[in-house]
C-alpha atoms as a PDB file:
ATOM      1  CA  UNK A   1       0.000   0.000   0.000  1.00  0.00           C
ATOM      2  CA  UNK A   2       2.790   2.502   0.700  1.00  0.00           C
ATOM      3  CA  UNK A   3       4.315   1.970  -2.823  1.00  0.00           C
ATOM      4  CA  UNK A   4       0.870   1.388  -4.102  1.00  0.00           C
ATOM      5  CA  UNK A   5       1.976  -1.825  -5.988  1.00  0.00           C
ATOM      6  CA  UNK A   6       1.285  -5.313  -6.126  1.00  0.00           C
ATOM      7  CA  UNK A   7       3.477  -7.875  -4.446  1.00  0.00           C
ATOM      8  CA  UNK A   8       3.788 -11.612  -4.588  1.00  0.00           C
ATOM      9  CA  UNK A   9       6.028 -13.048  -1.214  1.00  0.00           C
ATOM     10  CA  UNK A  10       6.910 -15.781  -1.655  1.00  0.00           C
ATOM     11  CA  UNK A  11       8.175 -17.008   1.416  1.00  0.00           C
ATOM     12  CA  UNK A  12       7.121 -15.013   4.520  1.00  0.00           C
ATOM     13  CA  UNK A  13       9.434 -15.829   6.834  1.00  0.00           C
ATOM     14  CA  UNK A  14      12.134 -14.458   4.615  1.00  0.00           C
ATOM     15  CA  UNK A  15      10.751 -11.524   4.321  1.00  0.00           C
ATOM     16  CA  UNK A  16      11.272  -8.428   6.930  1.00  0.00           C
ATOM     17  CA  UNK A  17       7.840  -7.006   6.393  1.00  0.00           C
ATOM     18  CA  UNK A  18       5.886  -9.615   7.853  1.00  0.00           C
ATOM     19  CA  UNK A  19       4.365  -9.496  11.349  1.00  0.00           C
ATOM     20  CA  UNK A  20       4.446 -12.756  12.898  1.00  0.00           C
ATOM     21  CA  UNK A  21       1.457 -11.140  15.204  1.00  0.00           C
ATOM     22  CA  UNK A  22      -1.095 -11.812  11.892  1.00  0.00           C
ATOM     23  CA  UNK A  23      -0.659 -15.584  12.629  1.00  0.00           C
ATOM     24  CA  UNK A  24      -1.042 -15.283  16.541  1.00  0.00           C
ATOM     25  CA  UNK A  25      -4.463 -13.611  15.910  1.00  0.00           C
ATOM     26  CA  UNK A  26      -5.850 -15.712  13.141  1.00  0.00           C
ATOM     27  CA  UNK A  27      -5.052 -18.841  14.241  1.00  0.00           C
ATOM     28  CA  UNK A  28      -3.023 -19.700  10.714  1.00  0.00           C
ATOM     29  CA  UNK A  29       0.493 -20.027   9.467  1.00  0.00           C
ATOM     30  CA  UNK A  30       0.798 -17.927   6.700  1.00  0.00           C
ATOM     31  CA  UNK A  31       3.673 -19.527   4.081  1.00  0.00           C
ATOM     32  CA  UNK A  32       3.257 -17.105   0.875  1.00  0.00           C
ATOM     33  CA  UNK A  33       0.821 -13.956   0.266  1.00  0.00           C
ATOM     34  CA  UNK A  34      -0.287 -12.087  -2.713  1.00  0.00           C
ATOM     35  CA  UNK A  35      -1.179  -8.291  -2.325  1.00  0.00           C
ATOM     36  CA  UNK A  36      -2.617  -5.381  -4.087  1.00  0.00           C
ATOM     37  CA  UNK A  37      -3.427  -1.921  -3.307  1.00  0.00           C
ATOM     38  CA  UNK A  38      -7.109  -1.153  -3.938  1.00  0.00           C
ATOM     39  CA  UNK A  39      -7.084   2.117  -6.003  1.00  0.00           C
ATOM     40  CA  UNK A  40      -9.982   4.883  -6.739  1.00  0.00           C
ATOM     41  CA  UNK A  41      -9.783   7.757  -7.827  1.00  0.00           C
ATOM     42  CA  UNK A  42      -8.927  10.021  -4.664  1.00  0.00           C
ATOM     43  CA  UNK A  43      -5.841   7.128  -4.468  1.00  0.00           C
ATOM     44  CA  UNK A  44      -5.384   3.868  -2.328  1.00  0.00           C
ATOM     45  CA  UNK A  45      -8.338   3.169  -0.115  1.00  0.00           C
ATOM     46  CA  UNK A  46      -6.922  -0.267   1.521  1.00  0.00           C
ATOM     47  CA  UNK A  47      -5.442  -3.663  -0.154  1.00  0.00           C
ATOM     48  CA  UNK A  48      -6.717  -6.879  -0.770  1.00  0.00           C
ATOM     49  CA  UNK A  49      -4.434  -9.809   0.610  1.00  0.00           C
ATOM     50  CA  UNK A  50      -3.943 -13.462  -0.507  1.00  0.00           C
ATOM     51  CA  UNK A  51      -2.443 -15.946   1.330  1.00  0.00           C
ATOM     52  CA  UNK A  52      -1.205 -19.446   1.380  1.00  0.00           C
ATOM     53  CA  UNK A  53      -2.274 -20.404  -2.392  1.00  0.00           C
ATOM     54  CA  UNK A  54      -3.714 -24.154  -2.069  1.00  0.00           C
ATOM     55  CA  UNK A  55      -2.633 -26.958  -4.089  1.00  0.00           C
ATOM     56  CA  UNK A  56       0.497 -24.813  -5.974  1.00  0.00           C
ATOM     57  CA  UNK A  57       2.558 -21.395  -5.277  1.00  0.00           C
ATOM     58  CA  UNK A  58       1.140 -17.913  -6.355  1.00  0.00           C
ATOM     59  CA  UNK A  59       2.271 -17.411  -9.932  1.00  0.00           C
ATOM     60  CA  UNK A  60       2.731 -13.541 -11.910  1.00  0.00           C
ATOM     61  CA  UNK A  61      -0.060 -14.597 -13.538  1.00  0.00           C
ATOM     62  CA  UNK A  62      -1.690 -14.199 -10.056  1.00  0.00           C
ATOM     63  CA  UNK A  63      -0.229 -11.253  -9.118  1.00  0.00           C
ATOM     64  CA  UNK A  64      -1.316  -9.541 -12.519  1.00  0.00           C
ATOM     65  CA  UNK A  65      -4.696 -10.905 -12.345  1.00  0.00           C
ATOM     66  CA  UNK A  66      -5.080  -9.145  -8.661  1.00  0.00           C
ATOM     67  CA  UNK A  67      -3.566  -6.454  -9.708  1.00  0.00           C
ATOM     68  CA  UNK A  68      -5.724  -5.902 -12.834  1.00  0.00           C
ATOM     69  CA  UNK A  69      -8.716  -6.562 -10.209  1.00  0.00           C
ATOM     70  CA  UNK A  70      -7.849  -4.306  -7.418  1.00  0.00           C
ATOM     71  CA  UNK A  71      -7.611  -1.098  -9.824  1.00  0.00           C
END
């Protein structure tokens, strides 16, 4: 959201972003996410979050698809 881009992570715990609290609260383990700003007019209103793709990893085909979808 700061950036306003999209982002695939692949790997969470490599990556010094992510707040280990997220899992504490939901109750999950979180391996890989997929984000993307949600944009209007007036700018970025909030993001849309992915995580833990099932069966596979997220793809850029996923990320572009999001991305297309969350402008």
């Amino acid at each position: 959201v700061e950036h306003g881009v999209a982002e695939l992570v692949p790997d969470v715990s490599q990556d010094p972003r992510w707040y280990r609290g997220v899992d504490a609260r939901s109750g999950m383990t979180t391996h890989s996410l997929l984000c993307a700003p949600l944009r209007t007019r007036d700018g970025v209103m909030g993001v849309i979050e992915l995580r833990n793709k099932v069966g596979s990893q997220f793809s850029q085909a996923d990320l572009e698809f999001l991305d297309t979808l969350s402008g």
